[in-house]
PDB file of N, CA and C in Angstrom:
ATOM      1  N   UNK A   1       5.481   5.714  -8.851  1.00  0.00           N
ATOM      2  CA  UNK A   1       6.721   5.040  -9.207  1.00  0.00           C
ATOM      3  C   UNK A   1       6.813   3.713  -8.462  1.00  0.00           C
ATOM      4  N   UNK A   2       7.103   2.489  -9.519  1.00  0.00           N
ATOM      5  CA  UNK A   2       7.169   1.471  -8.437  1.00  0.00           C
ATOM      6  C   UNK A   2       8.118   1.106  -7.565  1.00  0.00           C
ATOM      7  N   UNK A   3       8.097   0.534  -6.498  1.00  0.00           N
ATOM      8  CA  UNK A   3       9.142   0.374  -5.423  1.00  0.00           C
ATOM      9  C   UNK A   3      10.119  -0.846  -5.418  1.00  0.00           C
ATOM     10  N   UNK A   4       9.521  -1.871  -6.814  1.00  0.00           N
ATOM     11  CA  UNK A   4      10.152  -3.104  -6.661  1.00  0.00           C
ATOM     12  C   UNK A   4       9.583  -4.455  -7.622  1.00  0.00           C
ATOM     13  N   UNK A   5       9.636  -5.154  -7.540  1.00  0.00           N
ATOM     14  CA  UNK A   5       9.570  -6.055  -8.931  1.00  0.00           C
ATOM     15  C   UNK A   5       9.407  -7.571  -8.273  1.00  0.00           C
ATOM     16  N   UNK A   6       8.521  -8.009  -8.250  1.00  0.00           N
ATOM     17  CA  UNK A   6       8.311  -9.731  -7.879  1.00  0.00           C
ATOM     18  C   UNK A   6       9.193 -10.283  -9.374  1.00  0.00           C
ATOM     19  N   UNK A   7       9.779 -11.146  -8.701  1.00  0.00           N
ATOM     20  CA  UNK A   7      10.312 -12.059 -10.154  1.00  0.00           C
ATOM     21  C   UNK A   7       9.866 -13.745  -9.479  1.00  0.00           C
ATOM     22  N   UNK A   8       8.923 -14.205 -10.715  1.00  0.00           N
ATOM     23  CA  UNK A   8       8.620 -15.412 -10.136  1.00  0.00           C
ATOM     24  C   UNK A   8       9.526 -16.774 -11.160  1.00  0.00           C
ATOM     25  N   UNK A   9       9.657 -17.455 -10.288  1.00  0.00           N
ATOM     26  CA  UNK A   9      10.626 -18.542 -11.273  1.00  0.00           C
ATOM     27  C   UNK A   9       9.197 -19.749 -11.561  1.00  0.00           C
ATOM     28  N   UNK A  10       8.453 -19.946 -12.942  1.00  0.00           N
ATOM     29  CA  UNK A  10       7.366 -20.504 -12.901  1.00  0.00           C
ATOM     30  C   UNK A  10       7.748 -22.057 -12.705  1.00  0.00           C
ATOM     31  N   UNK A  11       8.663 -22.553 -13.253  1.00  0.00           N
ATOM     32  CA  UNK A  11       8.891 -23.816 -12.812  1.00  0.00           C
ATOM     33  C   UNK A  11       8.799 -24.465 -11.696  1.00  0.00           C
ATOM     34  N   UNK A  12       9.251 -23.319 -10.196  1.00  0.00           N
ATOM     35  CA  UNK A  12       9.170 -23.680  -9.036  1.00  0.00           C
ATOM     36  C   UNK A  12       8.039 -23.792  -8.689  1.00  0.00           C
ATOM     37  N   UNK A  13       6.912 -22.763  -9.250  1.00  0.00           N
ATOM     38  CA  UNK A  13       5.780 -22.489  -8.244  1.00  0.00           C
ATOM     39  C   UNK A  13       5.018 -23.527  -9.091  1.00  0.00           C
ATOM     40  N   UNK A  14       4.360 -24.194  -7.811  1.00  0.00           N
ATOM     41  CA  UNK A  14       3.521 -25.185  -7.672  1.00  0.00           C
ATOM     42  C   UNK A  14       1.808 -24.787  -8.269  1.00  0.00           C
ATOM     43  N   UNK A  15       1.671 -22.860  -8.167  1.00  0.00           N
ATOM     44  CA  UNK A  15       0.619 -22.846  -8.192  1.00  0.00           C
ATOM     45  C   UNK A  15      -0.421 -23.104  -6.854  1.00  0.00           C
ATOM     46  N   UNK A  16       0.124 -22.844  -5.737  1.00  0.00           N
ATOM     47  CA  UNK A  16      -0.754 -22.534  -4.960  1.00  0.00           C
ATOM     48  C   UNK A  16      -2.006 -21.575  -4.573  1.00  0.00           C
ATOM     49  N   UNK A  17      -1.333 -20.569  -5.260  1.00  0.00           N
ATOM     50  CA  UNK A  17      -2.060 -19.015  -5.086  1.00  0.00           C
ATOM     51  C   UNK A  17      -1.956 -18.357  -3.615  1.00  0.00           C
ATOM     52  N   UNK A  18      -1.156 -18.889  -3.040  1.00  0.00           N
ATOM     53  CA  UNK A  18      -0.999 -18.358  -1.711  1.00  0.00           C
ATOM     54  C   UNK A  18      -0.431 -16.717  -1.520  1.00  0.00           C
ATOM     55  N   UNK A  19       0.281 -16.488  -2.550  1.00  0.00           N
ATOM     56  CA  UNK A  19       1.179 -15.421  -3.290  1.00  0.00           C
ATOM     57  C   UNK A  19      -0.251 -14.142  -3.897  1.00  0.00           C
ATOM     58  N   UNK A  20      -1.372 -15.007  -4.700  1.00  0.00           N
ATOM     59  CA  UNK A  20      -2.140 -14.175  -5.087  1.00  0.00           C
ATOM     60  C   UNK A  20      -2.975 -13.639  -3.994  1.00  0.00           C
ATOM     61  N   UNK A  21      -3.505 -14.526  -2.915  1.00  0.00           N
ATOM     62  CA  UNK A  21      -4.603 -14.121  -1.839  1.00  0.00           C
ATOM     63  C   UNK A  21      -3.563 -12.997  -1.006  1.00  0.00           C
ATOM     64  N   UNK A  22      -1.959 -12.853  -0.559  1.00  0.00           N
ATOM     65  CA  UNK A  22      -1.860 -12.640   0.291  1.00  0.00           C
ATOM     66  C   UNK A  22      -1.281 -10.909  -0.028  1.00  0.00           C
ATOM     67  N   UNK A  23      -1.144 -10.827  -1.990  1.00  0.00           N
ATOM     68  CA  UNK A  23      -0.678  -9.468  -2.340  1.00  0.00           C
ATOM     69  C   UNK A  23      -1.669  -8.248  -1.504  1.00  0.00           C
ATOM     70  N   UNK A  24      -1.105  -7.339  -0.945  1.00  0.00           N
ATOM     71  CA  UNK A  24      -2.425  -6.186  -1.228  1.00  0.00           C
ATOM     72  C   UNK A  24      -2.793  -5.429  -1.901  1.00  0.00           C
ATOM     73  N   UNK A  25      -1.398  -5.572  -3.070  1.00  0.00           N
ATOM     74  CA  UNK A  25      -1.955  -4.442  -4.257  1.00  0.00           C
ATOM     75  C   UNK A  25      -2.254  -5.146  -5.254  1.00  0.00           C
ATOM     76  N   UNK A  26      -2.736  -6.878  -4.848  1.00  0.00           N
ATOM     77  CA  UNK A  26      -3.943  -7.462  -5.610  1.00  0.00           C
ATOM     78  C   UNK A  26      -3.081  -7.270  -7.532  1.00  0.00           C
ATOM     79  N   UNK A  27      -1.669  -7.510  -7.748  1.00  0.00           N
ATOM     80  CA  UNK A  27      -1.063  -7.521  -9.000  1.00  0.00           C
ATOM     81  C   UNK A  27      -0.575  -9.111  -9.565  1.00  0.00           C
ATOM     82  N   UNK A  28      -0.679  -9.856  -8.645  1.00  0.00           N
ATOM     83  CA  UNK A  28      -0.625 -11.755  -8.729  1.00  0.00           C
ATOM     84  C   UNK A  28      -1.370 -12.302  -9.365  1.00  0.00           C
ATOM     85  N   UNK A  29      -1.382 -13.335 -10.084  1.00  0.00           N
ATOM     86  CA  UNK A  29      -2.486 -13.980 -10.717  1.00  0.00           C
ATOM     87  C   UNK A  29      -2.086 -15.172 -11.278  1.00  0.00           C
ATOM     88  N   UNK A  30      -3.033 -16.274 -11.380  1.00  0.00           N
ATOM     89  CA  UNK A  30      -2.334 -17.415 -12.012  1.00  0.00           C
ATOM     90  C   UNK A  30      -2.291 -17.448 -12.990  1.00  0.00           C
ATOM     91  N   UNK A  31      -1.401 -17.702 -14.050  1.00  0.00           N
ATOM     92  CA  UNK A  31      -1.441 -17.742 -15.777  1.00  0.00           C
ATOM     93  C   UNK A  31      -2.263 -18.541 -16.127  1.00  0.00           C
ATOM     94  N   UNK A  32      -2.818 -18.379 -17.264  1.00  0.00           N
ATOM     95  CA  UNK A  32      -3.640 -19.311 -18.041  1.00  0.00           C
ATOM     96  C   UNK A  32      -2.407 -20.533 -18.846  1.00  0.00           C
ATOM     97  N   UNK A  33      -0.960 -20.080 -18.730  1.00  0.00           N
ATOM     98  CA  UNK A  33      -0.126 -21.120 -19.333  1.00  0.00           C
ATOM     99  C   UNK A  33       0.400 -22.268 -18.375  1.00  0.00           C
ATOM    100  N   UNK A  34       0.851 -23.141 -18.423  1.00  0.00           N
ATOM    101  CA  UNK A  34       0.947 -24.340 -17.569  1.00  0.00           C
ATOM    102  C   UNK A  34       2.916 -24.074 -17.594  1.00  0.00           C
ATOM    103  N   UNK A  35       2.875 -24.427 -16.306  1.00  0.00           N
ATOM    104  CA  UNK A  35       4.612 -24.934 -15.941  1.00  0.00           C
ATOM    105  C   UNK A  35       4.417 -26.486 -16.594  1.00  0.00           C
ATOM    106  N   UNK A  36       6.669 -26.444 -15.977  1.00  0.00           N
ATOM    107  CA  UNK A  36       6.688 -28.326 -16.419  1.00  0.00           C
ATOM    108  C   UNK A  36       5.891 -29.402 -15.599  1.00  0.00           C
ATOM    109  N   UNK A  37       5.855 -28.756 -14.659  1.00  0.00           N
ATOM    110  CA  UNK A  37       4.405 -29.720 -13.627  1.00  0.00           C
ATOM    111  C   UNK A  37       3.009 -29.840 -14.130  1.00  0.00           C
ATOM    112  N   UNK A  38       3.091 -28.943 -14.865  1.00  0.00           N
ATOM    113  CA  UNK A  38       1.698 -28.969 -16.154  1.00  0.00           C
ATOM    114  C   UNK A  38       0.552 -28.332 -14.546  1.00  0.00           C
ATOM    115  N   UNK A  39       1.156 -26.995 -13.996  1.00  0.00           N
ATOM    116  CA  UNK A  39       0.504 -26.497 -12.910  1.00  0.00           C
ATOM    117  C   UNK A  39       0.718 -25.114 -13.794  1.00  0.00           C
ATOM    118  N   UNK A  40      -0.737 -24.207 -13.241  1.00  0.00           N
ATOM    119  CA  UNK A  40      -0.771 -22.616 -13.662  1.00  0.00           C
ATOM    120  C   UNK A  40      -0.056 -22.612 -12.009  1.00  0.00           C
ATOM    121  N   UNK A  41       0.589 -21.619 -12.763  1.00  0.00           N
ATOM    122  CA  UNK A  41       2.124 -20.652 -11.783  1.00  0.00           C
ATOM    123  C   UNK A  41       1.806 -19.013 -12.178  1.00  0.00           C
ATOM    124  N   UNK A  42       1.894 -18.533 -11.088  1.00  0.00           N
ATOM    125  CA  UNK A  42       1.680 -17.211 -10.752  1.00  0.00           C
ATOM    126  C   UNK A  42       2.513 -16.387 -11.149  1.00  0.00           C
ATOM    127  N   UNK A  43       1.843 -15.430 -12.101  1.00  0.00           N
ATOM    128  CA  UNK A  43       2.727 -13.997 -12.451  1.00  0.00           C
ATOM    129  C   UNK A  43       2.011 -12.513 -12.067  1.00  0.00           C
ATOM    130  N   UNK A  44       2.957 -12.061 -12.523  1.00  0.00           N
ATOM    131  CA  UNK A  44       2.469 -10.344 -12.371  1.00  0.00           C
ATOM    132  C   UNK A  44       2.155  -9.941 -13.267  1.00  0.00           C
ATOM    133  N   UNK A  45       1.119  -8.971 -13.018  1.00  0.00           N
ATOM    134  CA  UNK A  45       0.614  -8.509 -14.391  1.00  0.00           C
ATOM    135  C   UNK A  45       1.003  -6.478 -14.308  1.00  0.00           C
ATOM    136  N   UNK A  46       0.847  -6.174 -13.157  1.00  0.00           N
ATOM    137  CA  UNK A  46       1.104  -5.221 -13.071  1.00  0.00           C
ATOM    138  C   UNK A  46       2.689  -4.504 -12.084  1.00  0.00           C
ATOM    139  N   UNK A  47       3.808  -4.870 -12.571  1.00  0.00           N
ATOM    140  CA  UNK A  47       4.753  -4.284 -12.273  1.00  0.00           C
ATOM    141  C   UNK A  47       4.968  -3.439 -11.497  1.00  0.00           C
ATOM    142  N   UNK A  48       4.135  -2.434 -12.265  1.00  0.00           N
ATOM    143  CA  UNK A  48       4.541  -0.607 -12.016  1.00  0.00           C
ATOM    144  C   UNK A  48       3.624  -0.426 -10.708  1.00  0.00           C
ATOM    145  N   UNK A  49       2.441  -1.322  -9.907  1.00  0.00           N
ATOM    146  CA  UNK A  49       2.291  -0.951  -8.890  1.00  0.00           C
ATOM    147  C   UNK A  49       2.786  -1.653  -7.901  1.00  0.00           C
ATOM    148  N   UNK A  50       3.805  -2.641  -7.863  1.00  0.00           N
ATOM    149  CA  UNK A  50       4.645  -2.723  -7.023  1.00  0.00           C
ATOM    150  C   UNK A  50       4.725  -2.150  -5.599  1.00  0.00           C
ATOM    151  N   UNK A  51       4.815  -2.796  -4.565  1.00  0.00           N
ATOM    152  CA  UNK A  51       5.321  -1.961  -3.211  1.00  0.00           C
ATOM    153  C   UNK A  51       6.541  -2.496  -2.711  1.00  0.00           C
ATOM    154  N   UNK A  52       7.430  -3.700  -2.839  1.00  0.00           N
ATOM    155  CA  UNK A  52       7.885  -4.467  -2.472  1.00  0.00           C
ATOM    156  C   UNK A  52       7.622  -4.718  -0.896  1.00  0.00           C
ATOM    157  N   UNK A  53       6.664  -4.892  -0.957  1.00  0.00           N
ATOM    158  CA  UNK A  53       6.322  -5.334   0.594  1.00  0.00           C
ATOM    159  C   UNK A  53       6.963  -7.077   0.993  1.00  0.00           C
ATOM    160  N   UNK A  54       7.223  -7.740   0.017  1.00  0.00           N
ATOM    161  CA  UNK A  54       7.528  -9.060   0.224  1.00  0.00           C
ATOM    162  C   UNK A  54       6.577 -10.275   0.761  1.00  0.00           C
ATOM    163  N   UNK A  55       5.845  -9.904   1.009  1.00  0.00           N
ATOM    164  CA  UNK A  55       4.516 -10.636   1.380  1.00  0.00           C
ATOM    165  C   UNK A  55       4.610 -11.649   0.650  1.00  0.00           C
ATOM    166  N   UNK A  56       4.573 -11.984  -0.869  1.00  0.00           N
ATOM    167  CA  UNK A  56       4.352 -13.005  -1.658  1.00  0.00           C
ATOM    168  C   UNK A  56       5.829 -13.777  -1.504  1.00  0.00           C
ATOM    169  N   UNK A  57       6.787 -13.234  -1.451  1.00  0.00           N
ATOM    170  CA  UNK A  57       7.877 -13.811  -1.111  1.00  0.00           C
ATOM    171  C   UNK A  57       8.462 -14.566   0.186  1.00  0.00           C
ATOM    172  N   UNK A  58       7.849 -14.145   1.067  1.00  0.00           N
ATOM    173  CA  UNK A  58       7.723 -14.598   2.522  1.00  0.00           C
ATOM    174  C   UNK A  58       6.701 -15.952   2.402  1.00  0.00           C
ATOM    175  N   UNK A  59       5.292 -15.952   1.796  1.00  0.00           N
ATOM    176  CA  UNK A  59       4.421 -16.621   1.996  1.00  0.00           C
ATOM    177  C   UNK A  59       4.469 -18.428   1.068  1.00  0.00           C
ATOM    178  N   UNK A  60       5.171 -17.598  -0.149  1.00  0.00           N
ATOM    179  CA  UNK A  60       5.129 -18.807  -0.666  1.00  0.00           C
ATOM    180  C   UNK A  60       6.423 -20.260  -0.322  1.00  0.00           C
ATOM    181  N   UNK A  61       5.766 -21.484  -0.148  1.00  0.00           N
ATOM    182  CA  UNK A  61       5.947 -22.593   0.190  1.00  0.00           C
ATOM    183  C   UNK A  61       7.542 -23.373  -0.404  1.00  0.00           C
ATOM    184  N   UNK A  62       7.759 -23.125  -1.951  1.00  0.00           N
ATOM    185  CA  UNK A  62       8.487 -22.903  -2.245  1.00  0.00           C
ATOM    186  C   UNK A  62       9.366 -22.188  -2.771  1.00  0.00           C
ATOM    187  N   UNK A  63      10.017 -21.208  -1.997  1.00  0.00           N
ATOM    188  CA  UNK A  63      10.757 -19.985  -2.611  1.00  0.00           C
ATOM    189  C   UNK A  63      10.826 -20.039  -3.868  1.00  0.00           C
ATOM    190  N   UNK A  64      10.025 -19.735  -4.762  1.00  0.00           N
ATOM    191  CA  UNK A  64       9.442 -19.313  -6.037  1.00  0.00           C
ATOM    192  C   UNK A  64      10.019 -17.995  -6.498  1.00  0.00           C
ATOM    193  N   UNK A  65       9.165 -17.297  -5.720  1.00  0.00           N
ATOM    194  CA  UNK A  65       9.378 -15.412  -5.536  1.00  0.00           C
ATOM    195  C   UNK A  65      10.179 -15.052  -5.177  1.00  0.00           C
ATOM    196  N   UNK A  66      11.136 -13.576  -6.124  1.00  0.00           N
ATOM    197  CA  UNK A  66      11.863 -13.057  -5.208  1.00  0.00           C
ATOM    198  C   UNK A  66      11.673 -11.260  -5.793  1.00  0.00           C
ATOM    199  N   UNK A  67      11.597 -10.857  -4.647  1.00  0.00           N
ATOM    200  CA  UNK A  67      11.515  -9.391  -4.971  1.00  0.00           C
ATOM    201  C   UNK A  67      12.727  -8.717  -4.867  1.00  0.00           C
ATOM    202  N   UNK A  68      12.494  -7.972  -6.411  1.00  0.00           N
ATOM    203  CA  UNK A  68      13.664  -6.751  -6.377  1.00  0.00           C
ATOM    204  C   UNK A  68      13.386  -5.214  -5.818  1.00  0.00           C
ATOM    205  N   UNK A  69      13.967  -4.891  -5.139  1.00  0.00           N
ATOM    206  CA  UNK A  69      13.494  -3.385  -4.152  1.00  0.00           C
ATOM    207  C   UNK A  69      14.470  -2.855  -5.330  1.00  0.00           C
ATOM    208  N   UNK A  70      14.079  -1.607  -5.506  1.00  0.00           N
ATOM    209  CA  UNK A  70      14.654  -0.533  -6.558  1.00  0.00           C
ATOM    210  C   UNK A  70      15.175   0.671  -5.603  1.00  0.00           C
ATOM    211  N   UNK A  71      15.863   1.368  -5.771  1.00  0.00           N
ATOM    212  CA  UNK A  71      17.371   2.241  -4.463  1.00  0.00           C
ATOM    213  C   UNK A  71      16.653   3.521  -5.304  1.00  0.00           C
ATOM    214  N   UNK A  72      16.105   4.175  -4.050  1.00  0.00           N
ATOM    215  CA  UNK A  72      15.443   5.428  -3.441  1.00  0.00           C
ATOM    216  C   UNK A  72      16.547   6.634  -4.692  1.00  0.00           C
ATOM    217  N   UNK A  73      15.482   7.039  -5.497  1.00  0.00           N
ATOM    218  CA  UNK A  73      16.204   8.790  -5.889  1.00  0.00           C
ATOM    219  C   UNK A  73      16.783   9.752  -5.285  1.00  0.00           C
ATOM    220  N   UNK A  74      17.765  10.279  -5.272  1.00  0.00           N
ATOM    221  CA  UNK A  74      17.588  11.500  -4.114  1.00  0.00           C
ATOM    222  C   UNK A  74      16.946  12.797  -5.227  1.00  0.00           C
ATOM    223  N   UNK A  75      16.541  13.176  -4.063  1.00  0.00           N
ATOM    224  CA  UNK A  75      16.101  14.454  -4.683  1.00  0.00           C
ATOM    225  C   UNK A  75      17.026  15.662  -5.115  1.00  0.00           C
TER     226      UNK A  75
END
């Protein structure tokens, strides 16, 4: 079950990839489509493995990223 949701705003991101090197569950990637900077900007491809660790959100240069943490089931 995933823990949380990167939402990237592509306009902001510059396209560094700083976001892709620094995921560890390796779900970042740069699009093959161009922002208005006519820059590939980083999305997710895989959602559902999610950790919300924030890593990509912390790292990137211009707050681009923002992760949504999803509120624990009880059992």
């Amino acid at each position: 079950m995933p823990k949380g949701r990167p939402e990237i705003d592509p306009d902001r991101c510059k396209g560094c990839g700083l976001c892709v090197a620094v995921c560890p569950e390796k779900i970042l990637r740069l699009a093959e489509a161009f922002n208005r900077q006519g820059q590939h900007y980083s999305e997710c491809f895989a959602e559902e493995r999610c950790t919300a660790c924030t890593f990509c959100a912390i790292i990137c240069p211009d707050s681009a990223i923002r992760v949504w943490r999803f509120a624990r089931e009880k059992a």
